[in-house]
N, C-alpha and C. Protein backbone atom coordinates (compact mmCIF):
# COMPACT_ATOMS: atom_id res chain seq x y z
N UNK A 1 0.85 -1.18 0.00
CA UNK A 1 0.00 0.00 0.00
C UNK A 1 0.89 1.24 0.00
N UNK A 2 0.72 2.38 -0.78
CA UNK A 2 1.31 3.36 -0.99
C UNK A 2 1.30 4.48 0.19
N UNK A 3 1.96 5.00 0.64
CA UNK A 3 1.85 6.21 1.59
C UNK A 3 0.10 6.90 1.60
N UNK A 4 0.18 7.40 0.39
CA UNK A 4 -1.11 8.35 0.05
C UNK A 4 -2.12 7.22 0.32
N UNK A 5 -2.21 6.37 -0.25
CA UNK A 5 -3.60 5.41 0.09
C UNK A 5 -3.74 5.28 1.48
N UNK A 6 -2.53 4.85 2.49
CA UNK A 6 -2.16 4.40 3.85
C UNK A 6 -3.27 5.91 4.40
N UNK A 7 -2.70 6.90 4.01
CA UNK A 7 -3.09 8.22 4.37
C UNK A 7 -4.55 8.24 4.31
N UNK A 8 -5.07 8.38 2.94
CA UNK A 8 -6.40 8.51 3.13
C UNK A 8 -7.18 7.18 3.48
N UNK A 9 -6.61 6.20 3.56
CA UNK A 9 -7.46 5.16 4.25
C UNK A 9 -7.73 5.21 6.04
N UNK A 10 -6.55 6.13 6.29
CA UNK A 10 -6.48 6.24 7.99
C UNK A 10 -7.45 7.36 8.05
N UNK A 11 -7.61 8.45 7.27
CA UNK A 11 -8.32 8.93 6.84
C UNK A 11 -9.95 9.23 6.99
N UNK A 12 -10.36 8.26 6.63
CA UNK A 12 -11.30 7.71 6.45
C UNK A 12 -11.60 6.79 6.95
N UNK A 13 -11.14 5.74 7.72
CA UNK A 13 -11.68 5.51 9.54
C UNK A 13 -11.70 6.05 10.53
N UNK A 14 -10.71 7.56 10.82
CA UNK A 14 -10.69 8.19 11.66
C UNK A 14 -12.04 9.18 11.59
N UNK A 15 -12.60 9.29 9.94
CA UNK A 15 -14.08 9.82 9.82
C UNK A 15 -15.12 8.89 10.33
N UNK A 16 -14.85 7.65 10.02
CA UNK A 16 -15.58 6.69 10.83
C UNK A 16 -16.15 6.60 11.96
N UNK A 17 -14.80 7.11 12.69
CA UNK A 17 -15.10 6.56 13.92
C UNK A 17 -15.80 7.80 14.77
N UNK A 18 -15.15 8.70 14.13
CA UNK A 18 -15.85 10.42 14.28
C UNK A 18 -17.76 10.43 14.65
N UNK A 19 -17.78 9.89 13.16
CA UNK A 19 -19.44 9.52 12.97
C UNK A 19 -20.04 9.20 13.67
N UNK A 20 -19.10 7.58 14.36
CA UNK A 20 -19.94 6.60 14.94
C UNK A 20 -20.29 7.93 16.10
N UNK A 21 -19.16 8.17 16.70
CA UNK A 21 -19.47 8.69 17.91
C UNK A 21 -20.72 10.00 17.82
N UNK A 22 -20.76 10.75 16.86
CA UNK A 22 -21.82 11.70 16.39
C UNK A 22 -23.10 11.43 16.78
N UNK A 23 -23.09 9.80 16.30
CA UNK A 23 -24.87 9.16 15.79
C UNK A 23 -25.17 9.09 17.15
N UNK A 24 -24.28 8.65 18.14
CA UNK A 24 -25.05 7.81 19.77
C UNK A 24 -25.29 9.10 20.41
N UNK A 25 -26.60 8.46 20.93
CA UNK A 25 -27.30 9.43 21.95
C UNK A 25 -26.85 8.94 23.72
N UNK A 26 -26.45 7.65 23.32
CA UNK A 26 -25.72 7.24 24.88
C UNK A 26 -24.22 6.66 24.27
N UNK A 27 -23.91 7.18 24.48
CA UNK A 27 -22.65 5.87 24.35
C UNK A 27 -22.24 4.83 24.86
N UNK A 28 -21.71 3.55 24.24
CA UNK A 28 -21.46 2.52 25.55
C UNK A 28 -20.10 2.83 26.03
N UNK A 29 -19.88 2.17 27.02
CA UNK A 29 -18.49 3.32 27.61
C UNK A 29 -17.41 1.96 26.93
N UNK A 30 -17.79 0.86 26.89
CA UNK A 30 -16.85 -0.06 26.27
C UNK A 30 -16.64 -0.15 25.01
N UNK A 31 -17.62 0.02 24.13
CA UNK A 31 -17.49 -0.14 22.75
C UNK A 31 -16.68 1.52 22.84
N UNK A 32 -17.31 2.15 23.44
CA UNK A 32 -16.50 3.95 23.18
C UNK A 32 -15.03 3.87 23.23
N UNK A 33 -14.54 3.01 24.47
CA UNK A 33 -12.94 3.21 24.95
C UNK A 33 -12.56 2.22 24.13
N UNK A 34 -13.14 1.17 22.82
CA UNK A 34 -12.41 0.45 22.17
C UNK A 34 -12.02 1.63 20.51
N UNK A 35 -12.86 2.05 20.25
CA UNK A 35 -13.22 3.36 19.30
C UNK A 35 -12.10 4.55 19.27
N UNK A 36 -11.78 4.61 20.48
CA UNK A 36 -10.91 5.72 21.15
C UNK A 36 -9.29 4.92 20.91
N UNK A 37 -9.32 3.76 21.68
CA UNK A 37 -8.40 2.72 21.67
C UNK A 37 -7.64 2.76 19.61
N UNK A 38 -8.47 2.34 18.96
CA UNK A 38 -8.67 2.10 17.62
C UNK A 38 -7.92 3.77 16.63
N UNK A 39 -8.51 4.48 17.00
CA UNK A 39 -8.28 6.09 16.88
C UNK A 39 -6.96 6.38 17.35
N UNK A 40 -6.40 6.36 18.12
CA UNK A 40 -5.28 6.55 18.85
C UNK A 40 -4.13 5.43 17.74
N UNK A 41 -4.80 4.38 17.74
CA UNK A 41 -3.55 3.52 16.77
C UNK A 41 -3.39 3.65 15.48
N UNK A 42 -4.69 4.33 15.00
CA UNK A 42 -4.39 5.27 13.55
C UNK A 42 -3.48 6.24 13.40
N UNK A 43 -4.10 7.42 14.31
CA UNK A 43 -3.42 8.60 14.76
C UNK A 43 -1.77 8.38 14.53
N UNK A 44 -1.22 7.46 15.26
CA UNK A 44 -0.12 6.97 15.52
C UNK A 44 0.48 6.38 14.25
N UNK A 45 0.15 5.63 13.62
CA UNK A 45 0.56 5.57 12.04
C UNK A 45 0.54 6.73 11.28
N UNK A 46 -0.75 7.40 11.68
CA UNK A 46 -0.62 8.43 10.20
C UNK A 46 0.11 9.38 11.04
N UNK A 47 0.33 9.72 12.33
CA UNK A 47 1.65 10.47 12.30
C UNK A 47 2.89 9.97 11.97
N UNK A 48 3.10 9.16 11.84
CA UNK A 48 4.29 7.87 11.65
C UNK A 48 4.86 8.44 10.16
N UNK A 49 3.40 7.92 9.24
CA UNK A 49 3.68 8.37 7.74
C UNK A 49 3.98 9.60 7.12
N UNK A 50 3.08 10.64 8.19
CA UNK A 50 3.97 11.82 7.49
C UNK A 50 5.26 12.35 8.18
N UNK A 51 5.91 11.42 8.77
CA UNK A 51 7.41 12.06 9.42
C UNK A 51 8.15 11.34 8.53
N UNK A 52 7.77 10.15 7.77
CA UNK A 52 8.21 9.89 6.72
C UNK A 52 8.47 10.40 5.55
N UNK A 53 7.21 11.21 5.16
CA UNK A 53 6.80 11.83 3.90
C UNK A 53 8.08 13.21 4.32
N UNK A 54 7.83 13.95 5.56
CA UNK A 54 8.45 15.08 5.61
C UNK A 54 9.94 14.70 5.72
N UNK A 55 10.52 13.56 5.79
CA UNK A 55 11.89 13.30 5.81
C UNK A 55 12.47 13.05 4.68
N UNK A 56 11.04 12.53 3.58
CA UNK A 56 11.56 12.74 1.97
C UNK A 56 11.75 13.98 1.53
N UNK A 57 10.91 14.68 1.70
CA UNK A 57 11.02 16.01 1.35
C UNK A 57 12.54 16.90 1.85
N UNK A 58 12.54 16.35 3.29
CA UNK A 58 13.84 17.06 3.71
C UNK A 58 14.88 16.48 2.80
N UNK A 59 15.39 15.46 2.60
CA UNK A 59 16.45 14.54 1.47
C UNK A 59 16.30 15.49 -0.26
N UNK A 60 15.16 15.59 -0.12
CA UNK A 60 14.56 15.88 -1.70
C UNK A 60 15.34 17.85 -1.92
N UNK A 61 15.24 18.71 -0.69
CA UNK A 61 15.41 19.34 -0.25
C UNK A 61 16.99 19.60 -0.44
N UNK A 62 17.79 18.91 0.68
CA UNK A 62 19.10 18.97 0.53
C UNK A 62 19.48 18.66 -0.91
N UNK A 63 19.20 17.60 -1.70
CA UNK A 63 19.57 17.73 -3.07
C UNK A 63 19.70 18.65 -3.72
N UNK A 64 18.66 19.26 -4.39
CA UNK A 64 17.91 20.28 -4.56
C UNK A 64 19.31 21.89 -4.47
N UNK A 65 19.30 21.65 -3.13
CA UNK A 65 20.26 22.81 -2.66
C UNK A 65 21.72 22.50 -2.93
N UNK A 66 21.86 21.64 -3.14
CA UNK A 66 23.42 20.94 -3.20
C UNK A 66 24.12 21.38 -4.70
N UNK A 67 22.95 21.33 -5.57
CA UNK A 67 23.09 21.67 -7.05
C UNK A 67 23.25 23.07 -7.44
């Protein structure tokens, strides 16, 4: 899976899970802290991926300037 897909696929469960929480008028506190749980381990990748992305850029960068 490509960065950008990784991205908007985290993306787009983190809208997910957004939602879910929107729709409930009670929440269950277990299904909630698994939701939260779930969110947090996205979060954590897709910050992951763009310290990646921004470390290409930095490389891409120094080149760039070297010339």
């Amino acid at each position: 899976m490509t960065k950008e897909k990784n991205l908007s696929e985290n993306l787009k469960k983190l809208t997910k899970i957004s939602e879910w929480f929107e729709k409930q008028e009670e929440v269950d506190i277990e299904e909630g802290l698994e939701k939260i749980k779930e969110a947090a381990k996205i979060i954590k990748e897709t910050k992951k991926s763009f310290e990646e992305v921004e470390n290409e850029f930095e490389e891409i960068k120094k080149d760039i300037e070297k010339d």
